[in-house]
C-alpha atoms as a PDB file:
ATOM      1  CA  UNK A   1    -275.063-128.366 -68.657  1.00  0.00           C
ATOM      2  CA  UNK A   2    -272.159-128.716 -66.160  1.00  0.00           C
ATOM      3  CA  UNK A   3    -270.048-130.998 -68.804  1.00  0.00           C
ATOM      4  CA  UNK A   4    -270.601-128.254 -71.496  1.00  0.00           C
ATOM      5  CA  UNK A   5    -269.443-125.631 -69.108  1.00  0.00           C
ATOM      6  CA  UNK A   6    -265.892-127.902 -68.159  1.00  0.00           C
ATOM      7  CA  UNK A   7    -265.817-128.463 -71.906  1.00  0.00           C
ATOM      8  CA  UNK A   8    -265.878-124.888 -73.227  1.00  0.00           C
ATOM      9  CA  UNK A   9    -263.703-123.666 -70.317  1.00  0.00           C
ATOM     10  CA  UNK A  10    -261.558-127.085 -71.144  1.00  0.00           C
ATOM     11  CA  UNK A  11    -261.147-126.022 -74.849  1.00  0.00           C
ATOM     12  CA  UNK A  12    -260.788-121.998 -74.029  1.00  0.00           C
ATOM     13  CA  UNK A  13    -257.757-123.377 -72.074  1.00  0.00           C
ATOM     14  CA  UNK A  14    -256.262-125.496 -74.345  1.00  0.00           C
ATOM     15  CA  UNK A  15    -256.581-122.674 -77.408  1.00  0.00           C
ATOM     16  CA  UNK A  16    -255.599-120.124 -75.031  1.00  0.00           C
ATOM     17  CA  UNK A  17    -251.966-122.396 -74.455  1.00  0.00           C
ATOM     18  CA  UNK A  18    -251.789-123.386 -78.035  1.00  0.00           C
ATOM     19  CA  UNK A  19    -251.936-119.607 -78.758  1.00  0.00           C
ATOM     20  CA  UNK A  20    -249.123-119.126 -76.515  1.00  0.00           C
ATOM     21  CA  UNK A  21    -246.822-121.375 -77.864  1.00  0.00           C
ATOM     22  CA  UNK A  22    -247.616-120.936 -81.557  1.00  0.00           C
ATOM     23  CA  UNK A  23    -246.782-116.518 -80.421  1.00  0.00           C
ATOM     24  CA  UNK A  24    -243.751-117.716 -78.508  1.00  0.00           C
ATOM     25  CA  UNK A  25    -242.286-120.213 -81.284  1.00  0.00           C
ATOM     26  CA  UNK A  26    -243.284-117.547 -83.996  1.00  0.00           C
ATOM     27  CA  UNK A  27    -241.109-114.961 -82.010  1.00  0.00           C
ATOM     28  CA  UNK A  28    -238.578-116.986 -81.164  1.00  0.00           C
ATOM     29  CA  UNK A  29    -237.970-117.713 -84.911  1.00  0.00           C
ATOM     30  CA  UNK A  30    -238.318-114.009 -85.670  1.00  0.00           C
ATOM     31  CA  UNK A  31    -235.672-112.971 -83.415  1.00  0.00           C
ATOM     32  CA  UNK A  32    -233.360-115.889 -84.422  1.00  0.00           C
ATOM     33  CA  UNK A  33    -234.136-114.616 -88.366  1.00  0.00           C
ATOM     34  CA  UNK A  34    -233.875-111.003 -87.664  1.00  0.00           C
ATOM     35  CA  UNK A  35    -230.496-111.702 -85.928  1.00  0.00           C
ATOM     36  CA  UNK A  36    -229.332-113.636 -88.855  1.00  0.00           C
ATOM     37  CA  UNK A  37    -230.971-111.129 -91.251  1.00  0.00           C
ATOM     38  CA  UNK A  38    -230.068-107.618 -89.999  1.00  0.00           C
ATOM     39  CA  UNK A  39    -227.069-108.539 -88.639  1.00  0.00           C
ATOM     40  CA  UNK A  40    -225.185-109.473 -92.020  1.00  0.00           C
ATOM     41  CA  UNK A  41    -226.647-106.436 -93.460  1.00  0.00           C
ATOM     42  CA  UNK A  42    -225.388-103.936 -91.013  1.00  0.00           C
ATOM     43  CA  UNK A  43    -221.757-105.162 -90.431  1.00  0.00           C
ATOM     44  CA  UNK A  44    -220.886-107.219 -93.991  1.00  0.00           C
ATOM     45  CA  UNK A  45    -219.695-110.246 -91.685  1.00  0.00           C
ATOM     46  CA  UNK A  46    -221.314-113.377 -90.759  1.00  0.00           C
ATOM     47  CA  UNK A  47    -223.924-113.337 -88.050  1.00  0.00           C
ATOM     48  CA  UNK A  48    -224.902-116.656 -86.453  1.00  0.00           C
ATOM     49  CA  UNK A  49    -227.321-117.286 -83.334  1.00  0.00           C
ATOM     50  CA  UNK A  50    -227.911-120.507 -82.180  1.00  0.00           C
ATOM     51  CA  UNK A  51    -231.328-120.284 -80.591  1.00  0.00           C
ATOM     52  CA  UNK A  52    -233.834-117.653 -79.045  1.00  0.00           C
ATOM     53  CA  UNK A  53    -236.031-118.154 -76.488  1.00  0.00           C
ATOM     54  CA  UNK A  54    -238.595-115.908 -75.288  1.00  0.00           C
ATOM     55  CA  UNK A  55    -241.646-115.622 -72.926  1.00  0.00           C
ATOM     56  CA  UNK A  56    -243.850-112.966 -73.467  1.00  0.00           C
ATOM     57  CA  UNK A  57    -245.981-114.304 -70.149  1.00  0.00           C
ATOM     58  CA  UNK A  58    -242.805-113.279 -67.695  1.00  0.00           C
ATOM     59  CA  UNK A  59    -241.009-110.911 -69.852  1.00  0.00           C
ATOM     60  CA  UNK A  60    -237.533-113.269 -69.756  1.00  0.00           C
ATOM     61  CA  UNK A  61    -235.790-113.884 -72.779  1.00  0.00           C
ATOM     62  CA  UNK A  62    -232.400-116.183 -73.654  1.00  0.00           C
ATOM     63  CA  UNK A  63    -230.652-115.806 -76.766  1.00  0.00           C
ATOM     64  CA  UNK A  64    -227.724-118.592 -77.069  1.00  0.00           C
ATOM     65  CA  UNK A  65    -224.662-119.467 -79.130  1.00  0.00           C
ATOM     66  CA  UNK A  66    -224.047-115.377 -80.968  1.00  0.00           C
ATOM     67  CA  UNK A  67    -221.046-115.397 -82.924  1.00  0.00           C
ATOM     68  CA  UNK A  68    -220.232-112.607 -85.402  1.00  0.00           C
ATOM     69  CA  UNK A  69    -217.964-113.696 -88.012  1.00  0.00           C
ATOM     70  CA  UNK A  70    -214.904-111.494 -89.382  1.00  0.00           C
ATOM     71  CA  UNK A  71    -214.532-108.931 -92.303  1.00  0.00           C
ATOM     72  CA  UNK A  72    -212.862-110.561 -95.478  1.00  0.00           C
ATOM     73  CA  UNK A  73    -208.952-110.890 -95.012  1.00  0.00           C
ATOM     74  CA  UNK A  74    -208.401-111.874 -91.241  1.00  0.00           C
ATOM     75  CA  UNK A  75    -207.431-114.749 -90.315  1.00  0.00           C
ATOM     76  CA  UNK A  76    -208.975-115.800 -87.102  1.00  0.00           C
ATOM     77  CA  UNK A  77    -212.049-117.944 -86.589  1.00  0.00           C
ATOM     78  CA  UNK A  78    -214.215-115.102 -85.332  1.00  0.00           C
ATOM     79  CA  UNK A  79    -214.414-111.416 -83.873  1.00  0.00           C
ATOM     80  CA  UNK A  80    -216.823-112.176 -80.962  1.00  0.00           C
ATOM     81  CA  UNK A  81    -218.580-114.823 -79.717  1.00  0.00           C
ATOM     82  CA  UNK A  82    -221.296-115.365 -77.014  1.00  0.00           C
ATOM     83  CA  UNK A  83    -222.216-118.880 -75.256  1.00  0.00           C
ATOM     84  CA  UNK A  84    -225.685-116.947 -73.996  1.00  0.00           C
ATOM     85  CA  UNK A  85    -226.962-113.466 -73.542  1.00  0.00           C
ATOM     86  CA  UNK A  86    -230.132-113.006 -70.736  1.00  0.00           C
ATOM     87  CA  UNK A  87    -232.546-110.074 -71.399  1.00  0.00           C
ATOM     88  CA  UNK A  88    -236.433-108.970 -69.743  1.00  0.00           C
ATOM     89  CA  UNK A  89    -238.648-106.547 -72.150  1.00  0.00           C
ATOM     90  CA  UNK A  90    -241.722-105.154 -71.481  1.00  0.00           C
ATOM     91  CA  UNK A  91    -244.299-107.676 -72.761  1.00  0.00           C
ATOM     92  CA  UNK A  92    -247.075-105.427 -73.793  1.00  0.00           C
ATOM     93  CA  UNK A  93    -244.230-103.250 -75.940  1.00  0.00           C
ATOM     94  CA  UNK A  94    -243.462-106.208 -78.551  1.00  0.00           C
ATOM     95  CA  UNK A  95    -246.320-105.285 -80.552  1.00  0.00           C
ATOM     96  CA  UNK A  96    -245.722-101.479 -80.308  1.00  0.00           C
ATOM     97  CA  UNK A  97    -244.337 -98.986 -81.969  1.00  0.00           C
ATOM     98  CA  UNK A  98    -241.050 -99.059 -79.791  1.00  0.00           C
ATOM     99  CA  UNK A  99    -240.224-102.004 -78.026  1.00  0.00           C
ATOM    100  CA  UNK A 100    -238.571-101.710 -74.495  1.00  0.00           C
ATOM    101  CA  UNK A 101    -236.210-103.854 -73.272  1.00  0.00           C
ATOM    102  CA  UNK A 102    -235.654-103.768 -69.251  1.00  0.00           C
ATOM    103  CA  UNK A 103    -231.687-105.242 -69.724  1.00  0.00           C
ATOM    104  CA  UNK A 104    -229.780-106.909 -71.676  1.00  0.00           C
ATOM    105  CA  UNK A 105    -226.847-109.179 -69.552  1.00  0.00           C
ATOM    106  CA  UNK A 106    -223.988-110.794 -71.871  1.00  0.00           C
ATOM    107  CA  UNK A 107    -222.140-113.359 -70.044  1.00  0.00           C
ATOM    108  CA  UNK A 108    -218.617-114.012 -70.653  1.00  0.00           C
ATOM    109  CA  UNK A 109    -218.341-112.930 -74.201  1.00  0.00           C
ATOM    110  CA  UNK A 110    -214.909-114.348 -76.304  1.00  0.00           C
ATOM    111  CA  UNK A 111    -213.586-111.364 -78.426  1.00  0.00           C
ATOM    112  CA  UNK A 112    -210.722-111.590 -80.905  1.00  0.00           C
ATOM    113  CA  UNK A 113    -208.544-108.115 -81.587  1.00  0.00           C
ATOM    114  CA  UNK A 114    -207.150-109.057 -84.560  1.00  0.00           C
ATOM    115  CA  UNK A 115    -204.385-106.534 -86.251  1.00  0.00           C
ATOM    116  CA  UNK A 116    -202.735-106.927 -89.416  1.00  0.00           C
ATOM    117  CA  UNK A 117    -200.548-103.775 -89.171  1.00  0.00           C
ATOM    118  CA  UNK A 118    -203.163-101.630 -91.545  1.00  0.00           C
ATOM    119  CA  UNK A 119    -206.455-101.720 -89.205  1.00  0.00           C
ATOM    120  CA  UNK A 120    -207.909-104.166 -86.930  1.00  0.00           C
ATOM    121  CA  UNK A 121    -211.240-106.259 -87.318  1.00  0.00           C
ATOM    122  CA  UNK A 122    -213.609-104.840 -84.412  1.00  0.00           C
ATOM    123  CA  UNK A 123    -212.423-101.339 -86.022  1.00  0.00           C
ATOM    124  CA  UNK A 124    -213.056-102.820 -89.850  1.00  0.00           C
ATOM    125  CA  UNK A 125    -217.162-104.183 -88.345  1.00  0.00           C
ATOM    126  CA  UNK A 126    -217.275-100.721 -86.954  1.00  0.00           C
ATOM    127  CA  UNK A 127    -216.193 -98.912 -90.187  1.00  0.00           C
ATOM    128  CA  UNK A 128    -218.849-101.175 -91.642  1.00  0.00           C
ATOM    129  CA  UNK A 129    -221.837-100.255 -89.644  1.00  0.00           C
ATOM    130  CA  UNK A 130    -220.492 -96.806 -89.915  1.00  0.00           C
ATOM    131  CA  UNK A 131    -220.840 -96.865 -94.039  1.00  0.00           C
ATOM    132  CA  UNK A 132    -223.834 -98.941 -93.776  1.00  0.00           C
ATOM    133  CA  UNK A 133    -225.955 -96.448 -91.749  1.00  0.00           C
ATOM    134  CA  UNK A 134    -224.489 -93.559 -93.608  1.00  0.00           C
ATOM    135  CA  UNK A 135    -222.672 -92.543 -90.245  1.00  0.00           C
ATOM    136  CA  UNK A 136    -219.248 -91.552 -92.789  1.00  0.00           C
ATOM    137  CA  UNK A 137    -221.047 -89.650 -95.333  1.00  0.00           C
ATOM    138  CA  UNK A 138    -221.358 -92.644 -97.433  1.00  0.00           C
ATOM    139  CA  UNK A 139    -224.506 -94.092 -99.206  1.00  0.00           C
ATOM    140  CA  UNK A 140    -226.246 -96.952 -97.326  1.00  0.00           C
ATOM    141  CA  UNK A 141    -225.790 -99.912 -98.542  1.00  0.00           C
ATOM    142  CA  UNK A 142    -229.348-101.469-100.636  1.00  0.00           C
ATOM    143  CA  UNK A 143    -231.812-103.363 -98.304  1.00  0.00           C
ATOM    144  CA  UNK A 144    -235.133-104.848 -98.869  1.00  0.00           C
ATOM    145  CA  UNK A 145    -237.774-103.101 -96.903  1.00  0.00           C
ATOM    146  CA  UNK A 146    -237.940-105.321 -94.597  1.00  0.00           C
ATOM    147  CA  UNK A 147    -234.770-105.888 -93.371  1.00  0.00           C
ATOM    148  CA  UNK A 148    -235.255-101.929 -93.761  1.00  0.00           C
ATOM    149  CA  UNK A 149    -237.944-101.867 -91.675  1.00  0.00           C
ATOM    150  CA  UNK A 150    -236.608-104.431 -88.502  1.00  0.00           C
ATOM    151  CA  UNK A 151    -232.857-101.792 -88.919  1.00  0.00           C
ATOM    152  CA  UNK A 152    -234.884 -99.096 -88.034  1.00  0.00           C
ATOM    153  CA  UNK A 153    -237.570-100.672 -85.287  1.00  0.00           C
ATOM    154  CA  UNK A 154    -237.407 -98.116 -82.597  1.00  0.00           C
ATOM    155  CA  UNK A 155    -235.805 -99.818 -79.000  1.00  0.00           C
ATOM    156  CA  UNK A 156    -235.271 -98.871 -75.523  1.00  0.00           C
ATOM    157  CA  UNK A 157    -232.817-100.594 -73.582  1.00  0.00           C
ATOM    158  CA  UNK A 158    -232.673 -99.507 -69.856  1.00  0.00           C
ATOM    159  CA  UNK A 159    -229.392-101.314 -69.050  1.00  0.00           C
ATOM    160  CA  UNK A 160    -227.161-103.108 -70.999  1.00  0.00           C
ATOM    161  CA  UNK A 161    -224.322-105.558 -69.477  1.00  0.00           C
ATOM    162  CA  UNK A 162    -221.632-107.341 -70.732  1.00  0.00           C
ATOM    163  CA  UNK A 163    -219.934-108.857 -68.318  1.00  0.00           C
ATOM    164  CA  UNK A 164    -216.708-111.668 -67.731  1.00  0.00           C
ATOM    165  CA  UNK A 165    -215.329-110.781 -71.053  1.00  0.00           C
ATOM    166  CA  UNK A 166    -212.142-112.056 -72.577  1.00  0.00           C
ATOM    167  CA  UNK A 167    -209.933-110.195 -75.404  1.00  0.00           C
ATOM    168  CA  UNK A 168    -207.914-112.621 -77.170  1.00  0.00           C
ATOM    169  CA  UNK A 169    -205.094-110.381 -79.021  1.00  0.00           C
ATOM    170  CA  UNK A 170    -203.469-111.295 -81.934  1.00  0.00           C
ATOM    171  CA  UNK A 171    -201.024-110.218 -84.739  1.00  0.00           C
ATOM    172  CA  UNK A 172    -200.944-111.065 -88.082  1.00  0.00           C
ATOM    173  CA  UNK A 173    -197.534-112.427 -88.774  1.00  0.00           C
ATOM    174  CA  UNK A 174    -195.998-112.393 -85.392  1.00  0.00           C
ATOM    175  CA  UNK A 175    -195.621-116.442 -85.734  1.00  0.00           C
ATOM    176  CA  UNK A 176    -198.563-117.461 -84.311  1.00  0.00           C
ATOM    177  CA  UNK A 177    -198.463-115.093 -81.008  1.00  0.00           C
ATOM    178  CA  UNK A 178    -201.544-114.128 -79.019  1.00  0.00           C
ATOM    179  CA  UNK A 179    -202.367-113.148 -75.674  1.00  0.00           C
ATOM    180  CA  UNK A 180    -205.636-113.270 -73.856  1.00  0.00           C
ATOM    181  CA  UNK A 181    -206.549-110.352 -71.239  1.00  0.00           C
ATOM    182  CA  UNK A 182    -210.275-109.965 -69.473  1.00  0.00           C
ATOM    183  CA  UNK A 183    -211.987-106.853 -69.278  1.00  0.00           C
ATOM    184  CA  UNK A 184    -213.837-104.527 -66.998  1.00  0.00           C
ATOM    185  CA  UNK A 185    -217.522-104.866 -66.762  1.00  0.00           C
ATOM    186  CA  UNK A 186    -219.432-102.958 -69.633  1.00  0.00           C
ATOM    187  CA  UNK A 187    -222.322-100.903 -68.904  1.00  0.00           C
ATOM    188  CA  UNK A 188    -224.345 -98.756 -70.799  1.00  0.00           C
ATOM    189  CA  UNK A 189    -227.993 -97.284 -69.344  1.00  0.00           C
ATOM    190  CA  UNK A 190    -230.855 -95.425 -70.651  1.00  0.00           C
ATOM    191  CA  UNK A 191    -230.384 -95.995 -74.396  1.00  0.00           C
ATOM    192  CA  UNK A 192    -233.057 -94.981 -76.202  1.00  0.00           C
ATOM    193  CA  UNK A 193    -235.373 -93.429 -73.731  1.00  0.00           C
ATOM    194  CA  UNK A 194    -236.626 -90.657 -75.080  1.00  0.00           C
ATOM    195  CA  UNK A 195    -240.073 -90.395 -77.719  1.00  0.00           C
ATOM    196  CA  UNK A 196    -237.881 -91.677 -80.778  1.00  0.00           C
ATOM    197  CA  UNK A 197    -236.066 -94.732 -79.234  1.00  0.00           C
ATOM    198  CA  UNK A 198    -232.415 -96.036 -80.622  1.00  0.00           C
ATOM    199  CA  UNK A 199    -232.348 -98.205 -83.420  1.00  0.00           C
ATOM    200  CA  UNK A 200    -230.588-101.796 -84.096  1.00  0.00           C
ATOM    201  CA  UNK A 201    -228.104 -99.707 -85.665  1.00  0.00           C
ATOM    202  CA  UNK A 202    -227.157 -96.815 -83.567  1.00  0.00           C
ATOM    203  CA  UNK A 203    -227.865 -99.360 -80.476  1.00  0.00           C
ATOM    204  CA  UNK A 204    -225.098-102.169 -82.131  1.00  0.00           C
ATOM    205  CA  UNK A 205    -222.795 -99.039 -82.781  1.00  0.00           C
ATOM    206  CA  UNK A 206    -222.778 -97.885 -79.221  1.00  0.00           C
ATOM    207  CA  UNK A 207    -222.501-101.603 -78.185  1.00  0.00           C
ATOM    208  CA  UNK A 208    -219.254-102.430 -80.454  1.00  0.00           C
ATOM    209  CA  UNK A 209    -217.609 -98.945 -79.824  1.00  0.00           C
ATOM    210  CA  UNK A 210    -217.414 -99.432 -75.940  1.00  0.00           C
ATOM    211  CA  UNK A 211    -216.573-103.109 -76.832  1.00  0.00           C
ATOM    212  CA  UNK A 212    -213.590-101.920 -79.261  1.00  0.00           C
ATOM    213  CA  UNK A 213    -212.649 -99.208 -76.290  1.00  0.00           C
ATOM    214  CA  UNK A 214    -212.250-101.255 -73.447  1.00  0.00           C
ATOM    215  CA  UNK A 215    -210.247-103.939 -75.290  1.00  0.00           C
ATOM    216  CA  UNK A 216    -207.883-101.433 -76.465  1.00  0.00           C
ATOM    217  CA  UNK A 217    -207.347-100.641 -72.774  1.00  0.00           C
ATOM    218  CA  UNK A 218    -207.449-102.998 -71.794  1.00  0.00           C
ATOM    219  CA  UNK A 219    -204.627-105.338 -73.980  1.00  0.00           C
ATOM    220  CA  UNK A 220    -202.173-102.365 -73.384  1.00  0.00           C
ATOM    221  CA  UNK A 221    -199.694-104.757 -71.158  1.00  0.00           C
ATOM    222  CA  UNK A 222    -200.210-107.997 -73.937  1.00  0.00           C
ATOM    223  CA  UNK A 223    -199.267-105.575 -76.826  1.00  0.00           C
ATOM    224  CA  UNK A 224    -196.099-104.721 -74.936  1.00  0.00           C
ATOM    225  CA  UNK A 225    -195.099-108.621 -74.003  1.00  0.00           C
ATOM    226  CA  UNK A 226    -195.936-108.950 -78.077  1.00  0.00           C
ATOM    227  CA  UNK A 227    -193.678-106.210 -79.264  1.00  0.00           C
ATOM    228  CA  UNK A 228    -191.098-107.324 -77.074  1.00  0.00           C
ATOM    229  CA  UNK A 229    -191.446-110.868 -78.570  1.00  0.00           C
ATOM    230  CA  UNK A 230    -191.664-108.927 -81.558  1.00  0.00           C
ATOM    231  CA  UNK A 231    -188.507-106.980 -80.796  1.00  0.00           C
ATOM    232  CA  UNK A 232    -186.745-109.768 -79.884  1.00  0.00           C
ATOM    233  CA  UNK A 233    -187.155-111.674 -83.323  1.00  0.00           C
ATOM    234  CA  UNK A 234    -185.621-108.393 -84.443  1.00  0.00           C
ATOM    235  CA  UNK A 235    -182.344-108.896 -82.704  1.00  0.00           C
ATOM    236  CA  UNK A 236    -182.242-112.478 -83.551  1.00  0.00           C
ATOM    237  CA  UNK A 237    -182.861-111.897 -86.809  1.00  0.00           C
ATOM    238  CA  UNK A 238    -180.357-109.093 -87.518  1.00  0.00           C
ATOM    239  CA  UNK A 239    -177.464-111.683 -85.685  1.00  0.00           C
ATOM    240  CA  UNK A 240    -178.107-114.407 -88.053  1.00  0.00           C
ATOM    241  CA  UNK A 241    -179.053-112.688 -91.207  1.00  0.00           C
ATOM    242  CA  UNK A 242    -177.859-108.724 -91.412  1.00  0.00           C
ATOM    243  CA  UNK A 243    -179.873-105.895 -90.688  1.00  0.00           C
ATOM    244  CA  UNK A 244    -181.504-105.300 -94.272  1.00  0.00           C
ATOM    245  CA  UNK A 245    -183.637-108.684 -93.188  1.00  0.00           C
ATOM    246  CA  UNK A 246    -185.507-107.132 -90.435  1.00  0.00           C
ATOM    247  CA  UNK A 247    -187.790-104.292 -91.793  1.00  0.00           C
ATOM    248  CA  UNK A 248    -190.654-106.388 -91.956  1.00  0.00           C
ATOM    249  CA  UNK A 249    -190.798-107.226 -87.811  1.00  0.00           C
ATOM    250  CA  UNK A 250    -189.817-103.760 -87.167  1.00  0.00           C
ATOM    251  CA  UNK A 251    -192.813-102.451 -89.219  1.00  0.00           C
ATOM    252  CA  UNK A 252    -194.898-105.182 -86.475  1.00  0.00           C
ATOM    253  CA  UNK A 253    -192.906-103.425 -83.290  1.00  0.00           C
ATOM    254  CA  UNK A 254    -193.669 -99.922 -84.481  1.00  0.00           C
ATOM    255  CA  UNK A 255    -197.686-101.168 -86.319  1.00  0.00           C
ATOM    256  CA  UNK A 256    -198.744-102.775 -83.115  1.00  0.00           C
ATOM    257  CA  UNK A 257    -198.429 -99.512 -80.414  1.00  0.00           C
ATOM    258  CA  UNK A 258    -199.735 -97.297 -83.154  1.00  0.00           C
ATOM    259  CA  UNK A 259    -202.530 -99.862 -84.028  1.00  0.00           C
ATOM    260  CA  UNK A 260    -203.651-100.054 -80.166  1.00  0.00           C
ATOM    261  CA  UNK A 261    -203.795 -96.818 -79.036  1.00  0.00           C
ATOM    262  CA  UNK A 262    -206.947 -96.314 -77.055  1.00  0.00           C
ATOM    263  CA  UNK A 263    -209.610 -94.472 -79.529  1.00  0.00           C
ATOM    264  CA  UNK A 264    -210.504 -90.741 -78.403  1.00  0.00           C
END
């Protein structure tokens, strides 16, 4: 009678771990998908993520190797990209109707401010999500339901950090010139907290638009080394070849401190 007793409380064990890990690797490949999935779909760029890993048991999350690709027409490799990204939820609230996340930390994100005189990428992905949601008055771009349906899952994020960030500036045209600048800690609190949540959307919005803020600020003093690199070119180039050569790098001097201003 003992034996059958181990063996039942053996095997209750063993199906109680395997259920575990079969919830875990289901939701880690959910996350990874709906990453890859939504992400696309809200900004029209490339959305990558290496791995996610999740515990519902502790709450802990890790989501590794982010990197959001750029709109159609810049140059550089990406617009941001993230080595790893920590975050806690509230276990019992994956499998509600709004699921609450305790924080979200991003650690030492790489972001690329890319201009080309007529707009910049981070402002070109925000544009995007803008038209996508219908934020600018236009129609939302077609989904399936159920990309639909994980847009629109209702989220509370109590704190969200992004933290050690670099801004890697550069000009389209400017011979290969960039600068890199770090940022002020981002934080952002209480999203979502009241009986209808934030969604992916409206959350990656807010996210991007204090992202796109602070780098602004933030690459004040590289755009000025760049337009004086910029304005330099300009006097060397009117020496050697006559001032009707040099319209195009003073359109980069004059584009860059209009391109840069700090949005209001």
């Amino acid at each position: 009678m003992k034996k059958l007793i181990v063996r039942g409380l053996i095997a209750l064990v063993i199906l109680f771990v395997v259920t575990i890990v079969g919830i875990r690797l289901f939701l880690d490949a959910a996350v990874k998908k709906g990453v890859e999935t939504v992400g696309p779909m809200l900004t029209k760029v490339d959305v990558k993520l290496g791995s996610a890993n999740i515990s519902l048991l502790s709450g802990s999350g890790k989501l590794s190797g982010l990197v959001v690709g750029n709109p159609e027409g810049y140059k550089t490799p990406s617009a941001i990209s993230v080595g790893s990204a920590s975050l806690a939820l509230k276990p019992a609230s994956v499998f509600s109707d709004k699921l609450v996340i305790r924080s979200i930390n991003v650690q030492a994100p790489e972001i690329t401010l890319e201009t080309d005189l007529r707009g910049s990428n981070l402002k070109k992905i925000l544009a995007n999500l803008e038209e996508t949601t219908g934020g600018s008055g236009n129609e939302k771009t077609p989904t399936t339901p159920q990309t639909e349906e994980k847009a629109n899952k209702k989220l509370q994020v109590d704190e969200f950090v992004i933290s050690g960030a670099k801004v890697k500036v550069s000009i389209t045209g400017l011979l290969g010139q960039t600068a890199t600048v770090q940022i002020p800690e981002i934080r952002l609190a209480e999203l979502g907290t009241g009986p209808e949540g934030i969604t992916v959307a409206e959350l990656t919005k807010r996210v991007l638009k204090a992202v796109l803020d602070s780098a602004i600020q933030a690459a004040g003093p590289a755009v000025s080394d760049l337009s004086k690199i910029a304005g330099d070119l300009t006097k060397g180039l009117t020496t050697e070849l006559g001032k009707g050569s040099t319209g195009g790098v003073e359109k980069i001097t004059k584009g860059v401190g209009d391109l840069f201003k700090k949005s209001k």
